[in-house]
C-alpha atoms as a PDB file:
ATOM      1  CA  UNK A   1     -56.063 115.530  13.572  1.00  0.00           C
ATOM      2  CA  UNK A   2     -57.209 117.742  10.472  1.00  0.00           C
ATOM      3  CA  UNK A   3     -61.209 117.082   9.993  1.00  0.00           C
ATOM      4  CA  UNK A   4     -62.678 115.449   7.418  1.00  0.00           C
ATOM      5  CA  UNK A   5     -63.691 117.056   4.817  1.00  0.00           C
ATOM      6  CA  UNK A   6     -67.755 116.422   3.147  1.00  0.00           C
ATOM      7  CA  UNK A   7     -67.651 114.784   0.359  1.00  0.00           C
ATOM      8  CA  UNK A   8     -69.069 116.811  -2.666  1.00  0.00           C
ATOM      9  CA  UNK A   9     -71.624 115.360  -4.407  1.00  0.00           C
ATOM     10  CA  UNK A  10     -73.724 116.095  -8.047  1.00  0.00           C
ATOM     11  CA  UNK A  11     -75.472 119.502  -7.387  1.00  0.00           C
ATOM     12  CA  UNK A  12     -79.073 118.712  -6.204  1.00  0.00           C
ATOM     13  CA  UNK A  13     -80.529 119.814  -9.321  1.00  0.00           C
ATOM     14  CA  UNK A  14     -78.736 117.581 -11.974  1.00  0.00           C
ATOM     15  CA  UNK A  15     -79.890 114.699  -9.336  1.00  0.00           C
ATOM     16  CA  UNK A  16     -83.712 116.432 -10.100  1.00  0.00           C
ATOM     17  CA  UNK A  17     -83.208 116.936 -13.673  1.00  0.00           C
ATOM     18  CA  UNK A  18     -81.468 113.051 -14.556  1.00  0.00           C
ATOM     19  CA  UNK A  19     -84.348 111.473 -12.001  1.00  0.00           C
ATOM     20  CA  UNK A  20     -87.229 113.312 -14.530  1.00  0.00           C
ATOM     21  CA  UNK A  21     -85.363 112.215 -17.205  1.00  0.00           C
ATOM     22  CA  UNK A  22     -84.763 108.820 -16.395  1.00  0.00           C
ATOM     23  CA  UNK A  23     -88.606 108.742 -15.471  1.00  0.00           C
ATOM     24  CA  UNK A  24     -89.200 109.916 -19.474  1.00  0.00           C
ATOM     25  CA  UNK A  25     -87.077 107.519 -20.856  1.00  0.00           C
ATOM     26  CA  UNK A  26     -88.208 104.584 -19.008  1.00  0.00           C
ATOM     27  CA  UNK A  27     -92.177 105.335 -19.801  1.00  0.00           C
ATOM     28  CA  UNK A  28     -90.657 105.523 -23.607  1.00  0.00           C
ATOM     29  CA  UNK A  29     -88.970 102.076 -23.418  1.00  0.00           C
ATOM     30  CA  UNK A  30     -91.759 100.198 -21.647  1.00  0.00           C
ATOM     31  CA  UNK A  31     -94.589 102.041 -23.853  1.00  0.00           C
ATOM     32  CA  UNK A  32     -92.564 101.556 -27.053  1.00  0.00           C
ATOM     33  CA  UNK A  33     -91.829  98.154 -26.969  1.00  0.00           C
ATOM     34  CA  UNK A  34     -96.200  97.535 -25.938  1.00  0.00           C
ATOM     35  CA  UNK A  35     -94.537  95.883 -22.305  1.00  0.00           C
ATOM     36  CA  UNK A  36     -97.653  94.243 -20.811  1.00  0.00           C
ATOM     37  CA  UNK A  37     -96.284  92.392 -17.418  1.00  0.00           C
ATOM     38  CA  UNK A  38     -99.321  93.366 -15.836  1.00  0.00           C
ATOM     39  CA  UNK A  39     -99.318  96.540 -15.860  1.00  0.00           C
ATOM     40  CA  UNK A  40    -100.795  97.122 -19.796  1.00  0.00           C
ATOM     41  CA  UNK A  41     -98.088  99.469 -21.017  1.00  0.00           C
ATOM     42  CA  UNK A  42     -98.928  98.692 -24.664  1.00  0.00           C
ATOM     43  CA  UNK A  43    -102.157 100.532 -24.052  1.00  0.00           C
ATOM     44  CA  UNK A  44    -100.696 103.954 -23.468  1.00  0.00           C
ATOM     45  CA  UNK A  45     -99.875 106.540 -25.407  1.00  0.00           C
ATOM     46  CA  UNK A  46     -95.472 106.764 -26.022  1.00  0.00           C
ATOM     47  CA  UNK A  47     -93.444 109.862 -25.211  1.00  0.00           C
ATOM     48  CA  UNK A  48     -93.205 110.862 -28.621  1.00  0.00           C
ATOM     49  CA  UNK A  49     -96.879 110.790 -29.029  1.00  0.00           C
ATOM     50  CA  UNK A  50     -97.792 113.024 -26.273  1.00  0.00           C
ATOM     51  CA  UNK A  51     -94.874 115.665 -27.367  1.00  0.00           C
ATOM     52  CA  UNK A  52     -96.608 115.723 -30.459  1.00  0.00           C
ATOM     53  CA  UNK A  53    -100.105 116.010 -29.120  1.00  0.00           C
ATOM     54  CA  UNK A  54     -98.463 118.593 -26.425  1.00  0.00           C
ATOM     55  CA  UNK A  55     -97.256 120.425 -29.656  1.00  0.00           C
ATOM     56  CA  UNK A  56    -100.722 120.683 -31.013  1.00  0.00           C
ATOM     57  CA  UNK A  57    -102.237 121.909 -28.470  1.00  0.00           C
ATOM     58  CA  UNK A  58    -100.001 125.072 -27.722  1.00  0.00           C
ATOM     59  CA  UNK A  59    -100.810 126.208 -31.156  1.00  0.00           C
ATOM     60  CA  UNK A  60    -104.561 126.260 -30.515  1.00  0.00           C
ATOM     61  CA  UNK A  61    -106.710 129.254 -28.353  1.00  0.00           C
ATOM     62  CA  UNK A  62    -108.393 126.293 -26.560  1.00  0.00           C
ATOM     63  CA  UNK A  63    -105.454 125.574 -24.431  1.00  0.00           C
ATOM     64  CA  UNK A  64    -104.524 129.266 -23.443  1.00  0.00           C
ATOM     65  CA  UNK A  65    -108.294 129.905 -22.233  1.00  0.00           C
ATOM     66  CA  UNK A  66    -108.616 126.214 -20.652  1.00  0.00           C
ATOM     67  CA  UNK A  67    -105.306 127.571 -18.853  1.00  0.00           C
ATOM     68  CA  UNK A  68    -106.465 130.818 -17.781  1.00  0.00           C
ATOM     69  CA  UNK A  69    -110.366 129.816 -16.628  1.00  0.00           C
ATOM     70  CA  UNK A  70    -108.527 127.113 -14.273  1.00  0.00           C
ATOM     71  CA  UNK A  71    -105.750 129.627 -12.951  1.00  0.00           C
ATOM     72  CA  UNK A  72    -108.573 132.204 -12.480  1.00  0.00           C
ATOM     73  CA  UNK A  73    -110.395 130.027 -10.910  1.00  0.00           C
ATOM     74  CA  UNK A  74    -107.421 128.532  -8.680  1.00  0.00           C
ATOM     75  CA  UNK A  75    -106.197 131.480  -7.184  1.00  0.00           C
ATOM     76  CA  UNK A  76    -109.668 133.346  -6.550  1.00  0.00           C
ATOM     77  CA  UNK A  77    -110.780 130.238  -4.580  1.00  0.00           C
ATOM     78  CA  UNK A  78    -107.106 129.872  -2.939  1.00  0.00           C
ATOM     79  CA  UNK A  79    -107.180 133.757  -1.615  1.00  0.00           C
ATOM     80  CA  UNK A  80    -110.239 133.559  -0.749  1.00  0.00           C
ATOM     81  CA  UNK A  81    -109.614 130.338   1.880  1.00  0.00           C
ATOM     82  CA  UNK A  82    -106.305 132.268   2.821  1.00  0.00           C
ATOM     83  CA  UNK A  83    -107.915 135.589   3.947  1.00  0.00           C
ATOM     84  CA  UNK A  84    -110.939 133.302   5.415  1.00  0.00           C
ATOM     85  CA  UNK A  85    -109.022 130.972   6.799  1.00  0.00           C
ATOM     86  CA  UNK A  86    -105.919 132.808   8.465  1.00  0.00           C
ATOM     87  CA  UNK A  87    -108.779 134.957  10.393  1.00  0.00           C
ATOM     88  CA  UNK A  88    -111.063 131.678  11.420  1.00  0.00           C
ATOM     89  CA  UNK A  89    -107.901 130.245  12.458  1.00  0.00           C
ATOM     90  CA  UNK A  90    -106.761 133.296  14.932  1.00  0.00           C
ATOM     91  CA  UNK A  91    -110.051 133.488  16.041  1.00  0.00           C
ATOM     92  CA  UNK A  92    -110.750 129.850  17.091  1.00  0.00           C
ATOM     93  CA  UNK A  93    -107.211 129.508  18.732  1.00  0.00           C
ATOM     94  CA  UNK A  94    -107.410 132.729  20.766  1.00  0.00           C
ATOM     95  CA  UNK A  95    -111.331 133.285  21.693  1.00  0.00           C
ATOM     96  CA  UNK A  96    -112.807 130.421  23.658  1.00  0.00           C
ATOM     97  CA  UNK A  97    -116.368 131.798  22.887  1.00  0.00           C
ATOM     98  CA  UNK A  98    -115.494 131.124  18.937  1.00  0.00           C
ATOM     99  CA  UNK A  99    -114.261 127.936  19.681  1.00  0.00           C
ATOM    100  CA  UNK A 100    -117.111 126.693  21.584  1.00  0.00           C
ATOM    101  CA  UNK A 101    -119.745 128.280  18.696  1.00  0.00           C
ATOM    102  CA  UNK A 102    -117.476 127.897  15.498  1.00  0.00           C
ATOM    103  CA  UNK A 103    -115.621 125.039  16.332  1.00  0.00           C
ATOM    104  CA  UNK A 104    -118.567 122.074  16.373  1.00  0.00           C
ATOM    105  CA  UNK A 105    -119.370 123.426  12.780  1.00  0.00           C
ATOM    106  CA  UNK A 106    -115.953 123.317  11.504  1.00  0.00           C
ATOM    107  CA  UNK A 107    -115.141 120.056  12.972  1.00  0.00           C
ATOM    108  CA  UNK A 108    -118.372 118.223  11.565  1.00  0.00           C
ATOM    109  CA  UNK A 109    -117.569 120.124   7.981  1.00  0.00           C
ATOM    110  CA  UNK A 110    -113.889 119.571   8.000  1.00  0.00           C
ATOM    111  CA  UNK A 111    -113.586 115.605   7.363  1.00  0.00           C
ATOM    112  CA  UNK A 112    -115.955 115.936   4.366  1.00  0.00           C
ATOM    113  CA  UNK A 113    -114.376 115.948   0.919  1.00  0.00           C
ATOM    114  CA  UNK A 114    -114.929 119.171  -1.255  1.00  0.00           C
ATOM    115  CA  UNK A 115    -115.450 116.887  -3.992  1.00  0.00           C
ATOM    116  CA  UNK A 116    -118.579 115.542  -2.354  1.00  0.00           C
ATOM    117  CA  UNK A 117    -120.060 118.655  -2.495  1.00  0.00           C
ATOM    118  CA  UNK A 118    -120.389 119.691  -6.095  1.00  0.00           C
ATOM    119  CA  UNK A 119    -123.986 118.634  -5.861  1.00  0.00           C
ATOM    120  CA  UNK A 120    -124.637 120.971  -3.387  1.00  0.00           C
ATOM    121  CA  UNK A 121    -122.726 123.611  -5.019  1.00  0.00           C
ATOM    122  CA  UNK A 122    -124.519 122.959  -8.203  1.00  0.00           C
ATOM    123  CA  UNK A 123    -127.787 123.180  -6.457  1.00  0.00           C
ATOM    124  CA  UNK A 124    -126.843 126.196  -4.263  1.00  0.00           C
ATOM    125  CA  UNK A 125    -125.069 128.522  -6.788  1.00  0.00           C
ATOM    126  CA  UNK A 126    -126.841 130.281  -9.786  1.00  0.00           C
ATOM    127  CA  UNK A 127    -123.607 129.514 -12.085  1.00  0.00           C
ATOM    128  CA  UNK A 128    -121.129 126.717 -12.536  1.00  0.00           C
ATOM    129  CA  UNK A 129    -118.556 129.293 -12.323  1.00  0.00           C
ATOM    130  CA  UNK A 130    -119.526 130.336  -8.866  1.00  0.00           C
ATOM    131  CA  UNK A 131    -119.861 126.852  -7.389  1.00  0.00           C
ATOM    132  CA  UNK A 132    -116.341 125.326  -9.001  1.00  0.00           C
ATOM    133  CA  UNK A 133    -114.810 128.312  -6.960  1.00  0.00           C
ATOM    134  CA  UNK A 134    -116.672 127.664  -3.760  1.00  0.00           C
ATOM    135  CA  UNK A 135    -115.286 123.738  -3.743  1.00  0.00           C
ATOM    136  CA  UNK A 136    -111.728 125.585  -4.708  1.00  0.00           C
ATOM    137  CA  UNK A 137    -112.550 127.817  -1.451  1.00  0.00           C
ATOM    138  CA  UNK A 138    -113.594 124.791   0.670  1.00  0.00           C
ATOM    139  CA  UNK A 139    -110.861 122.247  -0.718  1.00  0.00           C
ATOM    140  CA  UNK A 140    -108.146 125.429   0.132  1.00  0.00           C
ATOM    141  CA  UNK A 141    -110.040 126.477   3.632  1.00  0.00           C
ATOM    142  CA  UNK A 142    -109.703 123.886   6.122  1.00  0.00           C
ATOM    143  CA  UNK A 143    -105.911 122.579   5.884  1.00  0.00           C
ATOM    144  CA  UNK A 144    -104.909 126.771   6.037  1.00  0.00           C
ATOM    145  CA  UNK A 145    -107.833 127.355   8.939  1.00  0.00           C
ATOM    146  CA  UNK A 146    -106.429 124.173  10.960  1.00  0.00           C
ATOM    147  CA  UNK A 147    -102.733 125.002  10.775  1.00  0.00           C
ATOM    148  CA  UNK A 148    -103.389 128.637  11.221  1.00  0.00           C
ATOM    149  CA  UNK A 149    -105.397 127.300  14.862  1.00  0.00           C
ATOM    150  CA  UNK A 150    -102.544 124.906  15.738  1.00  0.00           C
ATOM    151  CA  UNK A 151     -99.822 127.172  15.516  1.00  0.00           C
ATOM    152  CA  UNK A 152    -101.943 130.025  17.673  1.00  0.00           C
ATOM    153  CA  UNK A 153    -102.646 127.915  20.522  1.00  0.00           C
ATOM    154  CA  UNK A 154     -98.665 126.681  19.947  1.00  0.00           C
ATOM    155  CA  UNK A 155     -97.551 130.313  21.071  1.00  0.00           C
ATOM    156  CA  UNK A 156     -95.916 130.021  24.207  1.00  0.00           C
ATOM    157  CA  UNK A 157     -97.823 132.122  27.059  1.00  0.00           C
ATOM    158  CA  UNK A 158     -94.586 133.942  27.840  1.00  0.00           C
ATOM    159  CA  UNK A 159     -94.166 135.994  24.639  1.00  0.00           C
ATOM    160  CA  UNK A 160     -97.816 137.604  25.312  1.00  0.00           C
ATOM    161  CA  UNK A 161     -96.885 138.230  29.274  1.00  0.00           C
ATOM    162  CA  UNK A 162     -93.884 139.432  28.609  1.00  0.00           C
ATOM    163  CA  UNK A 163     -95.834 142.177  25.955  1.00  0.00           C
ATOM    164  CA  UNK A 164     -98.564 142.759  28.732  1.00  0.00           C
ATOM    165  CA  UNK A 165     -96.343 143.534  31.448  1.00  0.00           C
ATOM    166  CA  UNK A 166     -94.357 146.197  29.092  1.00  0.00           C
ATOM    167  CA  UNK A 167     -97.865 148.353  28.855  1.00  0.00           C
ATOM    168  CA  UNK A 168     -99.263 146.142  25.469  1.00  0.00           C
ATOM    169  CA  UNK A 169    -102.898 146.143  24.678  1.00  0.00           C
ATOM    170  CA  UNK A 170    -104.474 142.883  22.686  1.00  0.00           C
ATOM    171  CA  UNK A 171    -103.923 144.759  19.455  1.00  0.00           C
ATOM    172  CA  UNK A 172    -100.221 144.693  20.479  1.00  0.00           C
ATOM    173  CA  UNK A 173    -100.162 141.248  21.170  1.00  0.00           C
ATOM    174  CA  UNK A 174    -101.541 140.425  18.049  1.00  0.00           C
ATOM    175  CA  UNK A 175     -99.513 142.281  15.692  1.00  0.00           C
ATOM    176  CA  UNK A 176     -96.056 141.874  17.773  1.00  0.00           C
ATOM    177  CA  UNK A 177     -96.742 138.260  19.179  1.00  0.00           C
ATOM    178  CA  UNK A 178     -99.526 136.262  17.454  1.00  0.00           C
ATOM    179  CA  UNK A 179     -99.383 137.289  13.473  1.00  0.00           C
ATOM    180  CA  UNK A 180     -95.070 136.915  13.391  1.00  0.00           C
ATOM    181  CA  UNK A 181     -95.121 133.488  15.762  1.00  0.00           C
ATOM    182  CA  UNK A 182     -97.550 131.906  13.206  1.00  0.00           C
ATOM    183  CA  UNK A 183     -96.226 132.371  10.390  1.00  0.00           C
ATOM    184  CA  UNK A 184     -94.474 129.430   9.608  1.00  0.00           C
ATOM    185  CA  UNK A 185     -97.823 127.286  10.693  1.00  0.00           C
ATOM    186  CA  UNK A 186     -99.759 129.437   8.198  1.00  0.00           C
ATOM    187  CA  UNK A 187     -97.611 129.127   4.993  1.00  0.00           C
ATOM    188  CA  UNK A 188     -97.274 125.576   6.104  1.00  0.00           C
ATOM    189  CA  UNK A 189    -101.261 125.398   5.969  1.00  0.00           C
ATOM    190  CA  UNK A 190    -101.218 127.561   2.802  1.00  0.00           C
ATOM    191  CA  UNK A 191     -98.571 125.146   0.955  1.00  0.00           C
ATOM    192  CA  UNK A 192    -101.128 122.254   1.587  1.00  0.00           C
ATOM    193  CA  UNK A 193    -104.243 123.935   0.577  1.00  0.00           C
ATOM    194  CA  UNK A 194    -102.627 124.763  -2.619  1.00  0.00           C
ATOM    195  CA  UNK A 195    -102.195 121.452  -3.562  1.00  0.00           C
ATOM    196  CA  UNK A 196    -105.822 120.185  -2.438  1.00  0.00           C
ATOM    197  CA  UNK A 197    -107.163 122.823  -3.817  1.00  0.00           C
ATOM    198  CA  UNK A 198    -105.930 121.990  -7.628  1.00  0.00           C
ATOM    199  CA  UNK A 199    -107.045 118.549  -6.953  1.00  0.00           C
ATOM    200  CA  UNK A 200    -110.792 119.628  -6.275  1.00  0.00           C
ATOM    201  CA  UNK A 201    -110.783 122.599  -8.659  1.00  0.00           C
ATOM    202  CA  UNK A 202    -109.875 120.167 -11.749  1.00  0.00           C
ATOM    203  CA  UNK A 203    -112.202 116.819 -10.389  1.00  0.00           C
ATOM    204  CA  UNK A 204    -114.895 119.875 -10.294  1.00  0.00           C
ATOM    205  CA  UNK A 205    -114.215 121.079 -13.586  1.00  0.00           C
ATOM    206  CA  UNK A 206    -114.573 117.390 -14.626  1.00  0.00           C
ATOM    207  CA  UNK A 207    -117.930 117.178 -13.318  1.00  0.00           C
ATOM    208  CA  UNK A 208    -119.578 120.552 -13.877  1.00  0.00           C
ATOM    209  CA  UNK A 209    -117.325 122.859 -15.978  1.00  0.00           C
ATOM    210  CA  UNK A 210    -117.608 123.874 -19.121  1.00  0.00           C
ATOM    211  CA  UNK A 211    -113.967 125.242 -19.805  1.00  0.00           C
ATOM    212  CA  UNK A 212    -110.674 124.532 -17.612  1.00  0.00           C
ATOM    213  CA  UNK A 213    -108.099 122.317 -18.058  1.00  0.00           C
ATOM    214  CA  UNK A 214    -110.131 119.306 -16.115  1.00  0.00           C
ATOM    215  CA  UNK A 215    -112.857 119.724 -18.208  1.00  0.00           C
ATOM    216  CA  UNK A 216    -110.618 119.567 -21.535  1.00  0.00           C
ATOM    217  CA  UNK A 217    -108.807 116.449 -19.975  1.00  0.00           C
ATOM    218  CA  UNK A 218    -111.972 114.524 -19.416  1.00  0.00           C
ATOM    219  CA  UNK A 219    -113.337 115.186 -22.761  1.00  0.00           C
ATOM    220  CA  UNK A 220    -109.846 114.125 -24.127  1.00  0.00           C
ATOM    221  CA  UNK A 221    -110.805 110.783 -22.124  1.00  0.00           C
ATOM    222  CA  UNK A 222    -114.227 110.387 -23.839  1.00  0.00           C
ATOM    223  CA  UNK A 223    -113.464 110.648 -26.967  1.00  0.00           C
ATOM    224  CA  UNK A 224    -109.949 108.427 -26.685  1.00  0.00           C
ATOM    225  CA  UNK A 225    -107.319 110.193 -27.409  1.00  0.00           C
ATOM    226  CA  UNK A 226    -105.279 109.847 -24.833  1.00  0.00           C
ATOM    227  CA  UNK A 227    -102.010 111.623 -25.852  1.00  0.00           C
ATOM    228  CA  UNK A 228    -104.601 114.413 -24.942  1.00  0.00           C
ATOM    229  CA  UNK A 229    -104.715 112.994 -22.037  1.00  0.00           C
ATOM    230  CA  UNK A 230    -101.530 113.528 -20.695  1.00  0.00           C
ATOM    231  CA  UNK A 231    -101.301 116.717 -22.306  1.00  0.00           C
ATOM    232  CA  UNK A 232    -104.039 117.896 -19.675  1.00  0.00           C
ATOM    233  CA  UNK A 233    -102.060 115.509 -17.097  1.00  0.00           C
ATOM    234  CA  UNK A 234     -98.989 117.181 -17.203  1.00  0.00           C
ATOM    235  CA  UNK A 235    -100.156 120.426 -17.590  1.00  0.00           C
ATOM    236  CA  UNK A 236    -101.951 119.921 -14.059  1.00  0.00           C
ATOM    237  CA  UNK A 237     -98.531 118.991 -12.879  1.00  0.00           C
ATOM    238  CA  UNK A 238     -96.663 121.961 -14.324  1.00  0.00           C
ATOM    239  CA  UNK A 239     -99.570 124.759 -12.951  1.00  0.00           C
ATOM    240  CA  UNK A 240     -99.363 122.960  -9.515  1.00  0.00           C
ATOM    241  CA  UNK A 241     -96.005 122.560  -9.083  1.00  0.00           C
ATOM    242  CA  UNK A 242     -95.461 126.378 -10.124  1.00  0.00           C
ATOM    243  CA  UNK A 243     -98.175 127.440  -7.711  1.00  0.00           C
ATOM    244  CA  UNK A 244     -96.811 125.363  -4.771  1.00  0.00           C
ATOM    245  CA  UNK A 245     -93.440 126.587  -5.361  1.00  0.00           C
ATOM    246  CA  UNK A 246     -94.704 130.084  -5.526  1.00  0.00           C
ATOM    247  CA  UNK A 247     -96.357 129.390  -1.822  1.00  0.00           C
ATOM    248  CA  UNK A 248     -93.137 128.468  -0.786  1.00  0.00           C
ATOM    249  CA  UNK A 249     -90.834 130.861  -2.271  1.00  0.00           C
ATOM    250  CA  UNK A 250     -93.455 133.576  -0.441  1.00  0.00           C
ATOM    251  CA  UNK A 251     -92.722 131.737   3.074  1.00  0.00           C
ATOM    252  CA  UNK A 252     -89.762 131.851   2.385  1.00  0.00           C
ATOM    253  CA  UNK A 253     -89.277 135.476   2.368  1.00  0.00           C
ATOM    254  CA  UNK A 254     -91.972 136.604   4.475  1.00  0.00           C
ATOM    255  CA  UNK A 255     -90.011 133.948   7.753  1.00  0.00           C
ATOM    256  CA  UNK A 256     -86.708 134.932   6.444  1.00  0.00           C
ATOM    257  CA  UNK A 257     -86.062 136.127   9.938  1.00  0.00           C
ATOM    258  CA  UNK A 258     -86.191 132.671  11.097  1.00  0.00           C
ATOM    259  CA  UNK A 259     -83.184 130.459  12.220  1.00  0.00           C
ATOM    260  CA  UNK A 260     -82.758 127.642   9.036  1.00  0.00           C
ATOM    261  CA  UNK A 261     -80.074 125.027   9.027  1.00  0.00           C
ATOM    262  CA  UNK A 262     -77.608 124.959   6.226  1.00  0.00           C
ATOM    263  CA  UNK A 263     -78.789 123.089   3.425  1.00  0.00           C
ATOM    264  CA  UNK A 264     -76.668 120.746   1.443  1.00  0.00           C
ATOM    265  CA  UNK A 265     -76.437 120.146  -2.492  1.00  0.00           C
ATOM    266  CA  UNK A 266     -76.642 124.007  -2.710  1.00  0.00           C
END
């Protein structure tokens, strides 16, 4: 009895693209036609309107440098919290003496939102610049530091006897055992910290910058115009979406070596 064959379906990315699209074109019917059912769609800006304002805003230097002061800001915060938290993270799941010191601290800092502490950072850092990257650090820090822990004391205890009993010192265990077994758990940790860390970056710039694509958002808000609004919304969407997908694609490569299932829609 031949086998059944799988039946081919639309390539995954025309699925992607029609789902954004129908997305668009709903928002543009609903918002078009001032639909109030309540939700208050007749208060919102149409499609057409925020192309337009999108438009406008490309053609000016205030976009480009809102763009770049966030990105800047973004990525020094997000290496920093990898580097910091990738070594934190080794150290607390291998050293019980770390654990017992460091751990207390990070446990009593780690439920805390970063948000909650832009006073603090306005009060402890000279510059606004310096304290929106320190919430960036902190938003980024604990989802790659816990990960990066979990998937340390995950190792299984064989791997590291079976390098001790072939002659291996800690440093070999570390770089042949602990640093290729978890990687997948870091660039899990990394993919979420990315993401928290543009949501904390742009609610800081809201409260305390004075350039960034947050800031330029909220004074869209102020003033009303809300196809400005969106312009800054979407933009947030684009810049993390490329960033995440940047996080992932470097996984990727990195834990090629790893066993994957096929994936369909291909």
């Amino acid at each position: 009895m031949r086998p059944r064959r799988a039946r081919r379906g639309w390539p995954s990315w025309v699925v992607r693209i029609a789902s954004v699209a129908a997305a668009v074109a709903l928002w543009q019917v609903l918002t078009a036609n001032h639909v109030r059912f309540w939700l208050r769609f007749d208060t919102l800006p149409t499609v057409t309107d925020i192309v337009a304002a999108f438009g406008r805003r490309l053609a000016t230097e205030d976009y480009w440098l809102d763009l770049g002061q966030s990105l800047i800001r973004i990525l020094t915060g997000f290496a920093l919290a990898a580097v910091a938290g990738v070594l934190s993270g080794i150290l607390l799941g291998r050293s019980r003496a770390s654990a017992n010191v460091l751990g207390p601290l990070t446990e009593l800092a780690r439920p805390i939102p970063a948000i909650a502490i832009v006073p603090v950072a306005i009060l402890l850092f000279p510059t606004d610049e310096a304290g929106i990257v320190f919430i960036t650090f902190l938003a980024a820090y604990f989802p790659i530091m816990v990960s990066t822990r979990h998937a340390v004391r995950a190792l299984p205890t064989l791997w590291e006897d079976s390098v001790r009993t072939l002659g291996g010192n800690r440093w070999d265990v570390l770089v042949r055992v602990v640093l290729p077994g978890i990687l997948p758990g870091v660039f899990g940790g990394l993919s979420v910290g990315i993401g928290v860390a543009w949501i904390c970056v742009i609610s800081a710039e809201m409260i305390s910058g004075r350039l960034g694509v947050g800031y330029r958002t909220w004074q869209a808000y102020t003033v009303l115009a809300y196809p400005e609004v969106f312009v800054g919304i979407i933009t947030i969407g684009v810049l993390g979406f490329v960033t995440s997908a940047a996080v992932e694609l470097v996984g990727r490569r990195v834990t090629r070596w790893l066993p994957r299932g096929e994936q369909s829609g291909r």
